[in-house]
Protein backbone atom coordinates (compact mmCIF):
# COMPACT_ATOMS: atom_id res chain seq x y z
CA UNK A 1 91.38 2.58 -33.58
CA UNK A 2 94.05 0.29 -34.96
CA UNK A 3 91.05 -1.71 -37.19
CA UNK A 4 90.10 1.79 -38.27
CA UNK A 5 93.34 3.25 -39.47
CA UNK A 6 95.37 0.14 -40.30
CA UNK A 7 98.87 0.02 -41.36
CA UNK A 8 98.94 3.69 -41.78
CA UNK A 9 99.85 3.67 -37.61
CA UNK A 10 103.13 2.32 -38.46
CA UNK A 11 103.71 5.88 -40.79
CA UNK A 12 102.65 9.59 -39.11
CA UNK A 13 103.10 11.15 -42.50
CA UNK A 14 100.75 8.71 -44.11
CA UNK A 15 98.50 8.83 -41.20
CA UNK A 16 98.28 12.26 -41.07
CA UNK A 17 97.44 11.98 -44.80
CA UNK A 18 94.28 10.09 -44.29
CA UNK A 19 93.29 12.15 -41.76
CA UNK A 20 92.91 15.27 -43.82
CA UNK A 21 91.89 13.28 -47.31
CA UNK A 22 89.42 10.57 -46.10
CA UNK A 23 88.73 12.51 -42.64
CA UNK A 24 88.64 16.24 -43.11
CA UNK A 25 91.38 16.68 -40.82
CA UNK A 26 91.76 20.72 -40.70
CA UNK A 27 94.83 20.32 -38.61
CA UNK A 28 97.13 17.65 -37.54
CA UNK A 29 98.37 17.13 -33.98
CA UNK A 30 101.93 15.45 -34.01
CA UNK A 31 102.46 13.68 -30.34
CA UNK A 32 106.30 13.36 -29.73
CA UNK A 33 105.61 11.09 -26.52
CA UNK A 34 108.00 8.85 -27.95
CA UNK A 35 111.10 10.92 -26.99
CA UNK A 36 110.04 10.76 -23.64
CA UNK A 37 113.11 9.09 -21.35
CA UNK A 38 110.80 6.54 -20.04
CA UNK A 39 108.84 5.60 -23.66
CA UNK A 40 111.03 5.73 -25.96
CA UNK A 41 113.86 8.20 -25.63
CA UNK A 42 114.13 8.92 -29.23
CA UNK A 43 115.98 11.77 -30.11
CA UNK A 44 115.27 15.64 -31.05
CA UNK A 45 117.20 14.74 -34.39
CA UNK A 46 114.26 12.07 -34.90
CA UNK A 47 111.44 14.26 -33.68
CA UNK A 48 112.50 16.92 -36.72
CA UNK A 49 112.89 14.26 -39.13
CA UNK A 50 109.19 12.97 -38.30
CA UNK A 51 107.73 16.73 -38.50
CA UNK A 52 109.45 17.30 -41.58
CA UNK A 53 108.01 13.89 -42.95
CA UNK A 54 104.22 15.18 -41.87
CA UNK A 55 104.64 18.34 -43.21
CA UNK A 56 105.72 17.96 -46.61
CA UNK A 57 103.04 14.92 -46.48
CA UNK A 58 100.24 17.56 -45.61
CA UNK A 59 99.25 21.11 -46.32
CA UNK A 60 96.99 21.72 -43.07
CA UNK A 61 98.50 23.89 -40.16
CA UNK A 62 100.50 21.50 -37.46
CA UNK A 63 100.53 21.09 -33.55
CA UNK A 64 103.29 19.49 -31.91
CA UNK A 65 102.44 18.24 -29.13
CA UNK A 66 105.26 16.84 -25.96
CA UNK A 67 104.89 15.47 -22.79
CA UNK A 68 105.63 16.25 -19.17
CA UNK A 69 109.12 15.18 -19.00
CA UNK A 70 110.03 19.35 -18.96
CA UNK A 71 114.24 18.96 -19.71
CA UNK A 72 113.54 16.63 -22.83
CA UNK A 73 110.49 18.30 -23.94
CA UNK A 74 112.21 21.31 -24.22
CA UNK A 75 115.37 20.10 -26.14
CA UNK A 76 113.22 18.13 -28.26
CA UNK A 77 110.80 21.52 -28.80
CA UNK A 78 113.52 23.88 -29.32
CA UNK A 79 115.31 21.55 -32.27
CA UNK A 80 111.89 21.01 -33.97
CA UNK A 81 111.26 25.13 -33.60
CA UNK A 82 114.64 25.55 -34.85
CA UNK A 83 114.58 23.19 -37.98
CA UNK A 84 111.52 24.47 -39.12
CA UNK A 85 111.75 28.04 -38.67
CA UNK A 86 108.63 29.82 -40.21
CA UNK A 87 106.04 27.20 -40.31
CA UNK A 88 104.02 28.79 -37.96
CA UNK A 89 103.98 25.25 -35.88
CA UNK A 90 101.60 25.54 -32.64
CA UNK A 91 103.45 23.89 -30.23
CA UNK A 92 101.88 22.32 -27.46
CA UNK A 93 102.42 23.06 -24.71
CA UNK A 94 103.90 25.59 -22.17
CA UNK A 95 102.93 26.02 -18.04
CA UNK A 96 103.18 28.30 -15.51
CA UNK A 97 106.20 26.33 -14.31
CA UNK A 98 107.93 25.43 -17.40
CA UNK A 99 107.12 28.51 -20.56
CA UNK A 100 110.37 30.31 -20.83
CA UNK A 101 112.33 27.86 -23.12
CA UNK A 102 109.70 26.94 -25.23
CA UNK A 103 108.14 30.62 -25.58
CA UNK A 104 111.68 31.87 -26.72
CA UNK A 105 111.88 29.45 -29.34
CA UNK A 106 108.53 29.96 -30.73
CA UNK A 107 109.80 33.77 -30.52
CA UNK A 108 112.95 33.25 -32.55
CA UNK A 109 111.47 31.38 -35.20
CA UNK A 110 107.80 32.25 -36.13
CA UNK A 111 105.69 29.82 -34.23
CA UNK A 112 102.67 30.00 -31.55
CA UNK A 113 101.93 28.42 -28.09
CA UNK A 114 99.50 26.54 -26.46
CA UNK A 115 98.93 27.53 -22.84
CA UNK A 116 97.92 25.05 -20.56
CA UNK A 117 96.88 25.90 -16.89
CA UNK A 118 94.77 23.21 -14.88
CA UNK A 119 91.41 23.74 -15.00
CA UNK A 120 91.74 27.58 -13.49
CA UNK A 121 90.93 30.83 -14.50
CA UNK A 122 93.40 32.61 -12.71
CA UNK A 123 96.54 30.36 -13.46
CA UNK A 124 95.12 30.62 -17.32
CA UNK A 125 95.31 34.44 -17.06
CA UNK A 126 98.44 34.54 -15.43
CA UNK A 127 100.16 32.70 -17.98
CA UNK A 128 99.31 34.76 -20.70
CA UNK A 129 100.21 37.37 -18.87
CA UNK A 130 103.69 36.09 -18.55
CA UNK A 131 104.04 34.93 -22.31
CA UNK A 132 103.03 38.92 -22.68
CA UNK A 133 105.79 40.04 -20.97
CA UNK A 134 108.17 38.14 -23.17
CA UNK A 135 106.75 39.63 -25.90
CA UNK A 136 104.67 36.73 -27.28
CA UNK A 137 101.83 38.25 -29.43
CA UNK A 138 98.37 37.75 -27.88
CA UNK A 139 97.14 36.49 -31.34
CA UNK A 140 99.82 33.66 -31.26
CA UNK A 141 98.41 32.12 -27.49
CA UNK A 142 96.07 29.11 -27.82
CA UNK A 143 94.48 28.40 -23.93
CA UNK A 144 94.75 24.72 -23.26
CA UNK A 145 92.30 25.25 -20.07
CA UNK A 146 92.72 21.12 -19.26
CA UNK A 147 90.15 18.53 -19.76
CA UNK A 148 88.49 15.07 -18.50
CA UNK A 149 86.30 12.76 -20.22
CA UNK A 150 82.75 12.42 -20.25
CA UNK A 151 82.08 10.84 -16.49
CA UNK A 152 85.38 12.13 -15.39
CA UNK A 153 84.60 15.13 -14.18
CA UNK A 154 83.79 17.26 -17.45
CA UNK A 155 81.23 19.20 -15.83
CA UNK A 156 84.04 21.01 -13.38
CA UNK A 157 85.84 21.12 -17.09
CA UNK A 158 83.02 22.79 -19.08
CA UNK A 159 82.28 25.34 -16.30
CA UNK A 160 85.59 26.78 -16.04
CA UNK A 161 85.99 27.19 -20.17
CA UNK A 162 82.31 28.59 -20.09
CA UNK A 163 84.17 31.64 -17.54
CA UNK A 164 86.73 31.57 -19.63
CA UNK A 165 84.76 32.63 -23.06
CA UNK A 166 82.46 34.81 -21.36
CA UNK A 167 84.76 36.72 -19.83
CA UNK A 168 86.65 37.30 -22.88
CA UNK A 169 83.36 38.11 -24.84
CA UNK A 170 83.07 40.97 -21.91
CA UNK A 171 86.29 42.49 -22.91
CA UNK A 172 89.21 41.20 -20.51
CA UNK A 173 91.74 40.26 -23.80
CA UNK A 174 93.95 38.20 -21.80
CA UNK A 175 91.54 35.77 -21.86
CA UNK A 176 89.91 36.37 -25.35
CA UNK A 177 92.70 33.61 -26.84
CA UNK A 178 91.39 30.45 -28.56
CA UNK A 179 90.97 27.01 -26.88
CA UNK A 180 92.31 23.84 -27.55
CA UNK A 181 91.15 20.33 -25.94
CA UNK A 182 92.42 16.90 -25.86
CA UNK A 183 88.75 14.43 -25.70
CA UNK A 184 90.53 11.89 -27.51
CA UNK A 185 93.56 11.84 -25.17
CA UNK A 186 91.34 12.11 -22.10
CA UNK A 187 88.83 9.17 -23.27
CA UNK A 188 91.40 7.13 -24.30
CA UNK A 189 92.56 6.97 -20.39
CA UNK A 190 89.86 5.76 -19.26
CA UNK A 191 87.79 2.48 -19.00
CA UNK A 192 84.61 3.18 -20.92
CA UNK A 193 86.99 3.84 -24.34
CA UNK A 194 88.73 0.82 -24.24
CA UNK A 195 87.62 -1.94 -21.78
CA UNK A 196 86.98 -5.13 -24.25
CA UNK A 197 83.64 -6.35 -24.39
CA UNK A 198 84.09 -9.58 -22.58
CA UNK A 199 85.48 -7.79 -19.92
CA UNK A 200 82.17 -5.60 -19.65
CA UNK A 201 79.29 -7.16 -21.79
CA UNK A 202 77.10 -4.69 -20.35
CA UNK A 203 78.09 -1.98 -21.70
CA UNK A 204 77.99 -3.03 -25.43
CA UNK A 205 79.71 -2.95 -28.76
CA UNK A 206 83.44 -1.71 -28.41
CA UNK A 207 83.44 0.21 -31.32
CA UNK A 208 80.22 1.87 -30.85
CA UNK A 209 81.39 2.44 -26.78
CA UNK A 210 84.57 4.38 -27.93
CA UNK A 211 83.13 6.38 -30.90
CA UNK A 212 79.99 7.80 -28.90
CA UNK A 213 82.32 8.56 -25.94
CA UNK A 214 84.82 10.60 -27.28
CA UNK A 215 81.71 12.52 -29.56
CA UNK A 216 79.78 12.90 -26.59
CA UNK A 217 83.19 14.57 -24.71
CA UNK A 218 84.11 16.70 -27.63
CA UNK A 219 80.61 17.98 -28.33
CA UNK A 220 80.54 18.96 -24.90
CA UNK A 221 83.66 21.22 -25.03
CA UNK A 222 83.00 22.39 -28.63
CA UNK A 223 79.62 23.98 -27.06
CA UNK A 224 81.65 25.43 -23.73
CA UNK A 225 83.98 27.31 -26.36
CA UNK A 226 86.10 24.93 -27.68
CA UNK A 227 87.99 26.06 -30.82
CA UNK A 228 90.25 23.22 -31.73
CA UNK A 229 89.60 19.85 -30.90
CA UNK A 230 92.23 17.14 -31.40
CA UNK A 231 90.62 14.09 -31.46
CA UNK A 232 91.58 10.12 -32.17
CA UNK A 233 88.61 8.39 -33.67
CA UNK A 234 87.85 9.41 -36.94
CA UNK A 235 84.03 9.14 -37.34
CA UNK A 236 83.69 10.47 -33.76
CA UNK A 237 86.21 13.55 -35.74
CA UNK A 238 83.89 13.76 -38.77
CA UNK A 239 80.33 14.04 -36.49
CA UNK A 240 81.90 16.54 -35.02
CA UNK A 241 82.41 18.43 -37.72
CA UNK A 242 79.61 17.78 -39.14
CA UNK A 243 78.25 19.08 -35.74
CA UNK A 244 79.92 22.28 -36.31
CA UNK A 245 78.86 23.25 -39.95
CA UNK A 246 75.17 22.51 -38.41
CA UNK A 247 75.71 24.90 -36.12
CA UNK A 248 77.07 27.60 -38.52
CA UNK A 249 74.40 27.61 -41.22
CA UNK A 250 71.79 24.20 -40.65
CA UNK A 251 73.92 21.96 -42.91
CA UNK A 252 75.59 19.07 -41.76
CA UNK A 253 77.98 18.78 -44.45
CA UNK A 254 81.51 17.91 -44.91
C-alpha cells in the first residue's frame, strides 16, 4: 500500500483526493485512530482541522471513523460533529454500550450513524431500536453488522448479514438500514495481507497476495448485502466496483 499511494500517505486531504480522481472513490472514510491515548493522543482540535482539510479537498460524502477508546472517541466525535454542523458526516461508530453521546451529537447537528453490533441479529436490532427512541431517523442508521477476513471466519460473517437483508426485504424496518463493512481493516490484521514474501515464499507475490485477499473479502460481503465497503487497496477498490456496475447492467465499467 505505501508503493501504491506514495507520498500522498503523509497528506489525508491529498490522499483522499486520489482516491476519488484516480480511484473512483464514491466516499471517503477518515480514521481518527491517531487521537487514540495509546497511538497518538492527538487532539479533537486536530481531528477537526484534518476533516476540514478532506472536505474542502473532496466533494464525495465522508465517514469518520474512531476507535474503541469510548471517553476520547466521544470528545473527539462530538468536536468534529460540532465544527462541521450540516455536512451530513456518517460517523462511525456507535454500540450498544457506548451510543448516547455520539447519537446526540449527530442529532444536534445534521449527521448520521453507523451502528455496529458484533456479528448478531438481535444486538443489531436492539440498537436501532435505541437510536429510535432518541429520535434518530431510521433513514440516517447505517448497520455495521462486524466483519473478518477471508479465512477468518467470514462465513459466520456473511450468514448473519444474509439474515439481516432478508429479513428486512420481509418487512421488519428496523433492520431494513444499509450496511457498512471494513475488508480492508479486517485483512490488513491478518497474516495472508501482509506477511513478506521471504517470510512465506509459498504463498507468492506480496502484492498480488494482498490485492486478491481483500477483493476476495469484499466481494464476499458486497454479495451478502453489503452497501458500503471501505476498503484500503485501490485496485482491489476499483474491481470491486467494477464488480458492482457488472452486476447492475453487464458492464464492467468505471
Amino acid at each position: 500500500l505505501r508503493r501504491i499511494y506514495g507520498n500522498v500517505l503523509s497528506d489525508p486531504a491529498k490522499m483522499a483526493r486520489a482516491c476519488v480522481d484516480k480511484y473512483g472513490a464514491d466516499l471517503i472514510s477518515v480514521r481518527l485512530e491517531g487521537t487514540h491515548p495509546e497511538k497518538g493522543n492527538r487532539s479533537p482540535e486536530q481531528s477537526v482541522e484534518l476533516v476540514k482539510s478532506v472536505l474542502k479537498a473532496v466533494d464525495v460524502p465522508l465517514i469518520i471513523t474512531g476507535h474503541n477508546n469510548f471517553d476520547r472517541n466521544n470528545e473527539v466525535m462530538k468536536a468534529v460533529a460540532q465544527a462541521c454542523a450540516g455536512e451530513n458526516l456518517l460517523l462511525n461508530w456507535v454500540e450498544q454500550d457506548n451510543y448516547r453521546t455520539i447519537a446526540g451529537a449527530a442529532l444536534a447537528y445534521g449527521h448520521a450513524l453507523v451502528a455496529q453490533s458484533p456479528i448478531d441479529v438481535n444486538i443489531g436490532k436492539q440498537l436501532n431500536i435505541l437510536l429510535s427512541n432518541m429520535d434518530v431517523k431510521k433513514d440516517q442508521i447505517i448497520m455495521d453488522p462486524m466483519t473478518g477476513a477471508t479465512g477468518y471466519g467470514i462465513e459466520y460473517t456473511y450468514s448473519v448479514m444474509e439474515r439481516i437483508r432478508l429479513t428486512g426485504l420481509k418487512g421488519d424496518a428496523l433492520l431494513s438500514a444499509p450496511m457498512i463493512v471494513s475488508p480492508g481493516q479486517e485483512c490488513a490484521k491478518v497474516k495472508e495481507f501482509k506477511a513478506p514474501e521471504k517470510d512465506f515464499p509459498s504463498w507468492g507475490n506480496l502484492d498480488k497476495r494482498a490485492y486478491s485477499w481483500e477483493l476476495a473479502t469484499a466481494l464476499s460481503l458486497l454479495y451478502a448485502g453489503a452497501g458500503i465497503l471501505i476498503l484500503y487497496h485501490p485496485e482491489a477498490a476499483l474491481a470491486t466496483k467494477k464488480t458492482i456496475f457488472k452486476l447492475m447492467d453487464g458492464k464492467a465499467r468505471i
